[in-house]
C-alpha atoms as a PDB file:
ATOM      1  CA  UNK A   1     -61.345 -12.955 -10.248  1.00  0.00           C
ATOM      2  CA  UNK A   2     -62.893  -9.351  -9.280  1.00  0.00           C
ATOM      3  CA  UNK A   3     -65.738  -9.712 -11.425  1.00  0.00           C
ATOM      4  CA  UNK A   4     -66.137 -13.049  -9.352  1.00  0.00           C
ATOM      5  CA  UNK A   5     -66.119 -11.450  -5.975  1.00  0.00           C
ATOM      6  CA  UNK A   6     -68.373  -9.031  -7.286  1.00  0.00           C
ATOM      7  CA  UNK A   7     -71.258 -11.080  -8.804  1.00  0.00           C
ATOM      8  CA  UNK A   8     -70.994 -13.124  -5.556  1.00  0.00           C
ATOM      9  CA  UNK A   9     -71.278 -10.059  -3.305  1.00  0.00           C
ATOM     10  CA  UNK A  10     -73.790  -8.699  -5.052  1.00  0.00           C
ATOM     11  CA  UNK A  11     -75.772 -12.212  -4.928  1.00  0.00           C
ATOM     12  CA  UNK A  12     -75.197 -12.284  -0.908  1.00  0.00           C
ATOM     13  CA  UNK A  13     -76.357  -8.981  -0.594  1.00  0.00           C
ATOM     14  CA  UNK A  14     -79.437 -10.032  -2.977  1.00  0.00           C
ATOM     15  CA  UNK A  15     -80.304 -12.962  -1.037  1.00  0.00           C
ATOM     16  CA  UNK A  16     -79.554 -10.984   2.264  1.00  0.00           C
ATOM     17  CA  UNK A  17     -82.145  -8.197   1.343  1.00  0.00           C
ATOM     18  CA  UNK A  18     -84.565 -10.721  -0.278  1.00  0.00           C
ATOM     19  CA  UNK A  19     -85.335 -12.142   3.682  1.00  0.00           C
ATOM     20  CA  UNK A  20     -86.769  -9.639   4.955  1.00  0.00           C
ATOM     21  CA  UNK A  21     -88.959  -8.848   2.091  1.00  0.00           C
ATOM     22  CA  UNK A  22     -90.687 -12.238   2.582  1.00  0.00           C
ATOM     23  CA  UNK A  23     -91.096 -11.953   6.298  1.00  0.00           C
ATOM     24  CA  UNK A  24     -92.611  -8.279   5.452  1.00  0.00           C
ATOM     25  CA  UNK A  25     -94.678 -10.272   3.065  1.00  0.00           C
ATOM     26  CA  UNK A  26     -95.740 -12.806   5.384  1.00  0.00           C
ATOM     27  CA  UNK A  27     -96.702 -10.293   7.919  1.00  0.00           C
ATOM     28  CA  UNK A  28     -98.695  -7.924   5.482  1.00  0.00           C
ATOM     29  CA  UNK A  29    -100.529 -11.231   4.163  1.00  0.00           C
ATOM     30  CA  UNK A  30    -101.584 -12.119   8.332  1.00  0.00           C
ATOM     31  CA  UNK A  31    -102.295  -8.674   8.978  1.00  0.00           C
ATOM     32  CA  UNK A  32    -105.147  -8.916   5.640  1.00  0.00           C
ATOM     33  CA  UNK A  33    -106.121 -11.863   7.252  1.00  0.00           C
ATOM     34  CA  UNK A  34    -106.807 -10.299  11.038  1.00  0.00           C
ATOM     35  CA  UNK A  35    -108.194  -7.216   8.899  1.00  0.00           C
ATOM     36  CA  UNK A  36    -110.944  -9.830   6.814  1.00  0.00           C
ATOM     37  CA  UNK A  37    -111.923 -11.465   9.802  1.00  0.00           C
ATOM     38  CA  UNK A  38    -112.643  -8.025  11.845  1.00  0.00           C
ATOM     39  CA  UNK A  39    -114.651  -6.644   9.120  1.00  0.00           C
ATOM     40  CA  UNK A  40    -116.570  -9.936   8.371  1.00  0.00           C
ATOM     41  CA  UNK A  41    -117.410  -9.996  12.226  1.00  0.00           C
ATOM     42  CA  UNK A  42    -118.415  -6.313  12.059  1.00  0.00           C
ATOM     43  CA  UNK A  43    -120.563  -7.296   8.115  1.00  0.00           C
ATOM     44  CA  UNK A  44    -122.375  -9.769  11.155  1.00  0.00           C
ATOM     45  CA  UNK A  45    -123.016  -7.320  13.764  1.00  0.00           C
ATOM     46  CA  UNK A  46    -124.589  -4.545  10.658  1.00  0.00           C
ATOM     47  CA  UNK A  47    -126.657  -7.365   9.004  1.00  0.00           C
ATOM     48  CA  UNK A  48    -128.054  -9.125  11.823  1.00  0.00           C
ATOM     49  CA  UNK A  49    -128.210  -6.687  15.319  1.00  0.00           C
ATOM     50  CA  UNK A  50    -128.323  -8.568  18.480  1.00  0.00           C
ATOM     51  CA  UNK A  51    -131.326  -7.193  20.033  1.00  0.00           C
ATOM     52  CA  UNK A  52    -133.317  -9.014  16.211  1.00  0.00           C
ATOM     53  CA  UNK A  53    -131.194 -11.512  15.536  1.00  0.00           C
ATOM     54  CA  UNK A  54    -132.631 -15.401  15.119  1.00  0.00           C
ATOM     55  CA  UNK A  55    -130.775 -18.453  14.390  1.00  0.00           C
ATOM     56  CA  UNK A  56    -131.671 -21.778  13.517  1.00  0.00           C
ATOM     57  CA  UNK A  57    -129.637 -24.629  13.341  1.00  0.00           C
ATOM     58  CA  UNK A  58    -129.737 -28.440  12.237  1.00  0.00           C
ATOM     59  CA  UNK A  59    -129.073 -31.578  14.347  1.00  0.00           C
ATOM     60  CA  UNK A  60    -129.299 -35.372  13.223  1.00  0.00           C
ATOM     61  CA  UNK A  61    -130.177 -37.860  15.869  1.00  0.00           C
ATOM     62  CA  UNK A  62    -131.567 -40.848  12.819  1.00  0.00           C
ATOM     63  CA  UNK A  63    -127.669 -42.311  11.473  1.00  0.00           C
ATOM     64  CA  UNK A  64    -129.150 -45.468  11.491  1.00  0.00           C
ATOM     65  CA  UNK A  65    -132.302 -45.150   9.857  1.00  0.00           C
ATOM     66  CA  UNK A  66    -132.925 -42.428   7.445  1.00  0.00           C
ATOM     67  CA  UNK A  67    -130.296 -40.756   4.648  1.00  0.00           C
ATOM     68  CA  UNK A  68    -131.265 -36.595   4.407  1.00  0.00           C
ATOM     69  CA  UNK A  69    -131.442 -35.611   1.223  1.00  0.00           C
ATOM     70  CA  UNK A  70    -132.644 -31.870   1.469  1.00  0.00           C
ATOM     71  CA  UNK A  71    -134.033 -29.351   4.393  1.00  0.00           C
ATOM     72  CA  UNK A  72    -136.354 -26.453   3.205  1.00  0.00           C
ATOM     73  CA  UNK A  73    -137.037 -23.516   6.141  1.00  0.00           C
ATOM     74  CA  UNK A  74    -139.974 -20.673   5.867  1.00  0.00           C
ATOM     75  CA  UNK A  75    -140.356 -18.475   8.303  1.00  0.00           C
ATOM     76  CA  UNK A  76    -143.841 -16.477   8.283  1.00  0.00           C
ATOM     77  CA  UNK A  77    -144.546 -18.347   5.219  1.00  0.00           C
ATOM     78  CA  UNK A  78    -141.620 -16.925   2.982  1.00  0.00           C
ATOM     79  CA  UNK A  79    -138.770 -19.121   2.235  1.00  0.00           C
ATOM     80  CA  UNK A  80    -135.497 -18.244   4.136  1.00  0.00           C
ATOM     81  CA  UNK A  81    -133.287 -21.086   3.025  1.00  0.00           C
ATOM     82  CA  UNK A  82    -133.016 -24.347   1.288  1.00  0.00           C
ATOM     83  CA  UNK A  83    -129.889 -26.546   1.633  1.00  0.00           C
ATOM     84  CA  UNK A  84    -129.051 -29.815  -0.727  1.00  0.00           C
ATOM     85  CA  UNK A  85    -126.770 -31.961   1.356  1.00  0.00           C
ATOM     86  CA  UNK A  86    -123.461 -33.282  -0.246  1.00  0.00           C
ATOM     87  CA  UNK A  87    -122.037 -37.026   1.322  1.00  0.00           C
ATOM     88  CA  UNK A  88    -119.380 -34.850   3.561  1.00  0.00           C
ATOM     89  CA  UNK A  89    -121.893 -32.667   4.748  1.00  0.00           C
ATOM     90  CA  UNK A  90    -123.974 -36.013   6.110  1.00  0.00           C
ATOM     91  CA  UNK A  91    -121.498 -37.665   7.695  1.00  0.00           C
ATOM     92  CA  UNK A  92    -120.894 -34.485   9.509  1.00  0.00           C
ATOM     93  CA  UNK A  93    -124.109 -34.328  10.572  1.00  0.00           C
ATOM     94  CA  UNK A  94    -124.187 -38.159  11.641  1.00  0.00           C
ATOM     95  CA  UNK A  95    -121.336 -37.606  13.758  1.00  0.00           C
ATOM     96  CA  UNK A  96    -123.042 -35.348  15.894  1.00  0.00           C
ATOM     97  CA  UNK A  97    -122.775 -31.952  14.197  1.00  0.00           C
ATOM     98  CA  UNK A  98    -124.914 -29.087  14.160  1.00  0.00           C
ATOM     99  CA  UNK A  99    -125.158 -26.989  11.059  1.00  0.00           C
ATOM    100  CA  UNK A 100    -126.584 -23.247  10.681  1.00  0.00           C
ATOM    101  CA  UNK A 101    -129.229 -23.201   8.288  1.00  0.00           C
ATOM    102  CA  UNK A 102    -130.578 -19.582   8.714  1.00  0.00           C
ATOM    103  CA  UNK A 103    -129.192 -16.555  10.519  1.00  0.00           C
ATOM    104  CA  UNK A 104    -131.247 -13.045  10.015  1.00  0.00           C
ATOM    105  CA  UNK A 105    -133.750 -10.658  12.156  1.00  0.00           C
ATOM    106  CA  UNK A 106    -137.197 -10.823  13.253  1.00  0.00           C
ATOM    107  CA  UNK A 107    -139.077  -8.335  15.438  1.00  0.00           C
ATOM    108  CA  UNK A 108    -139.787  -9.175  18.863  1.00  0.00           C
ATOM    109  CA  UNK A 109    -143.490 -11.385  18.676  1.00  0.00           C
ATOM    110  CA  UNK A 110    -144.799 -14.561  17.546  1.00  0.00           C
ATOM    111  CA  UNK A 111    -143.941 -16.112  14.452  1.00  0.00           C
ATOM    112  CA  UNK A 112    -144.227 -19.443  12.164  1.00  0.00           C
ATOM    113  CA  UNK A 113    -141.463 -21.783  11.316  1.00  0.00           C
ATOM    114  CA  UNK A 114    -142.010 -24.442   9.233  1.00  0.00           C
ATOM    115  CA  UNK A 115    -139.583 -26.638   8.077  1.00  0.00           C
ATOM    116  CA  UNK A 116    -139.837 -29.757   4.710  1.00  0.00           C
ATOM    117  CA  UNK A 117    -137.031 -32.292   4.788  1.00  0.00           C
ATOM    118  CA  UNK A 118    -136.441 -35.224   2.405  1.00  0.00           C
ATOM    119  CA  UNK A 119    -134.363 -38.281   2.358  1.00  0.00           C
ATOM    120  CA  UNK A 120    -134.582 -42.092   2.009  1.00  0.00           C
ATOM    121  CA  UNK A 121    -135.820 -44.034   5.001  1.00  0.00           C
ATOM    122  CA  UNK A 122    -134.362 -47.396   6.330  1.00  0.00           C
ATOM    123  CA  UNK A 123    -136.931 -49.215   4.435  1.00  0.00           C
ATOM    124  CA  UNK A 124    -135.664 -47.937   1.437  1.00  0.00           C
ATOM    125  CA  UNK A 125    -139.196 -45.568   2.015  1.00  0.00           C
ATOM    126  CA  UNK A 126    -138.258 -41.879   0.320  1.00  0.00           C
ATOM    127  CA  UNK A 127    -139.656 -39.261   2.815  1.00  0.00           C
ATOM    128  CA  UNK A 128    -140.928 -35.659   2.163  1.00  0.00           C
ATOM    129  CA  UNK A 129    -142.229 -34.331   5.585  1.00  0.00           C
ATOM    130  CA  UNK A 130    -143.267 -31.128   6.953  1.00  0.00           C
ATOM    131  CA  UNK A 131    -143.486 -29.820  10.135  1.00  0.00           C
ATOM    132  CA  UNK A 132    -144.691 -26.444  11.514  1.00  0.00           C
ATOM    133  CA  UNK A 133    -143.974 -24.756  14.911  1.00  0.00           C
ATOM    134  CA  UNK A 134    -144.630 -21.356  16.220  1.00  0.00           C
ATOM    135  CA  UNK A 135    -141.797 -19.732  17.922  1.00  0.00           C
ATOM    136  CA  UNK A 136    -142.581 -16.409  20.902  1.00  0.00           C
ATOM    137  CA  UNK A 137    -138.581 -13.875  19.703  1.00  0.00           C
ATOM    138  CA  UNK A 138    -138.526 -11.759  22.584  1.00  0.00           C
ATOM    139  CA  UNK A 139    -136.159  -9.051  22.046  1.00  0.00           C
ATOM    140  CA  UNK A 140    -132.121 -10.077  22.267  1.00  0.00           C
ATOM    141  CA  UNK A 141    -130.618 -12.632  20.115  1.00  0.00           C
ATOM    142  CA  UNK A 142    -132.615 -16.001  20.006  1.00  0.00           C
ATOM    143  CA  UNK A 143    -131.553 -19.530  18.567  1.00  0.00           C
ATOM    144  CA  UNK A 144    -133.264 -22.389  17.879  1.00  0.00           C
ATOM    145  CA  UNK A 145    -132.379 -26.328  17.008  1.00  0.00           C
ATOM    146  CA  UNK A 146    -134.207 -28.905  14.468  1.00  0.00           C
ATOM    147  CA  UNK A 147    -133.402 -31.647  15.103  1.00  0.00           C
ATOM    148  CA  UNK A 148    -134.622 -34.870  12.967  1.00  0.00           C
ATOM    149  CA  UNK A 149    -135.128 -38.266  15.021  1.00  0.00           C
ATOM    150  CA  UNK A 150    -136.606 -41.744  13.419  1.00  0.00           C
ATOM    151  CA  UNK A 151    -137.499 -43.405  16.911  1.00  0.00           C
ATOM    152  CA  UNK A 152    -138.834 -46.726  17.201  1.00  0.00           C
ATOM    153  CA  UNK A 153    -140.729 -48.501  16.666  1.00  0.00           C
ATOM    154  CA  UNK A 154    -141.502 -47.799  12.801  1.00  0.00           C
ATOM    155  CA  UNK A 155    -138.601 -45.194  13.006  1.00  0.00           C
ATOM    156  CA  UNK A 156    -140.527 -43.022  11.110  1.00  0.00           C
ATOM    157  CA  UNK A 157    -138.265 -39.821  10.890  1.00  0.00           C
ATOM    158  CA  UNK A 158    -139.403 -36.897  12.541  1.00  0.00           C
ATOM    159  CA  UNK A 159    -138.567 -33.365  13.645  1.00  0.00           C
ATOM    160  CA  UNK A 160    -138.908 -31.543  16.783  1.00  0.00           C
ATOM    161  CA  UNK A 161    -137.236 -28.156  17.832  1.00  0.00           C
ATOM    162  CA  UNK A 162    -135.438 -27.069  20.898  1.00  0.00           C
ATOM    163  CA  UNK A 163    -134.789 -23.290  21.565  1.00  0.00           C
ATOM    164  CA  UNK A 164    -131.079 -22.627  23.349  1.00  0.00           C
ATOM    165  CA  UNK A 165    -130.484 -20.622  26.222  1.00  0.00           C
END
């Protein structure tokens, strides 16, 4: 009967101790988390400084008419980025979402960005088009927004860009 109350005492007390060695688990594992996001912010602020920073984002305004297949961005004639969409990633964009395609630095000045996208028309037409445009970075962080349209009347799909405030 002693060896009973033992083993169960000692089980209690195992139990009892084994509490708050989860919740100091759980609170090292969110503190990690904080701790990632802080230096990931601060990897951000290193890589890409404020004062040269340019972004460029994506927009879809043609659900209806054209299926994206690809997006290819240059800017001063060398390649920054080129993105292969996945289904989830189009039906994202056809609900109104805006994706980031490029994020990096340019010096204050003129440049050229041209941008190829691809997909499949609503004539079952396949598309490759191009479009250029030159962009004026002053200095300070400065984003822009490409955003493909198929307007009608042949709803030939398009792009145009936009430059946020």
């Amino acid at each position: 009967m002693r060896l009973i109350l033992l083993i169960t005492g000692l089980l209690v007390t195992g139990a009892l101790a084994a509490e708050p060695l989860s919740d100091d688990i759980a609170s090292l594992k969110a503190d990690v988390a904080a701790l990632n996001h802080t230096l990931f912010q601060l990897e951000e602020d290193i890589l890409n400084p404020a004062n040269t920073q340019v972004a460029v984002y994506l927009s879809f305004n043609a659900r209806d008419y054209f299926v994206l297949d690809s997006v290819e961005l240059a800017l001063d004639g060398h390649p920054a980025v080129s993105h292969l969409y996945s289904e989830r990633e189009r039906k994202a964009l056809e609900q109104g979402g805006v994706q980031r395609l490029y994020l990096g630095n340019l010096a204050a000045g003129e440049h050229e960005l041209s941008a190829v996208f691809n997909g499949q028309g609503a004539n079952d037409h396949y598309y490759r088009k191009d479009a250029s445009f030159t962009i004026r970075k002053a200095t300070g962080k400065a984003q822009y927004e490409l955003v493909i349209d198929a307007r009608a009347p042949a709803f030939e799909p398009a792009m145009r860009i936009k430059q946020w405030d």
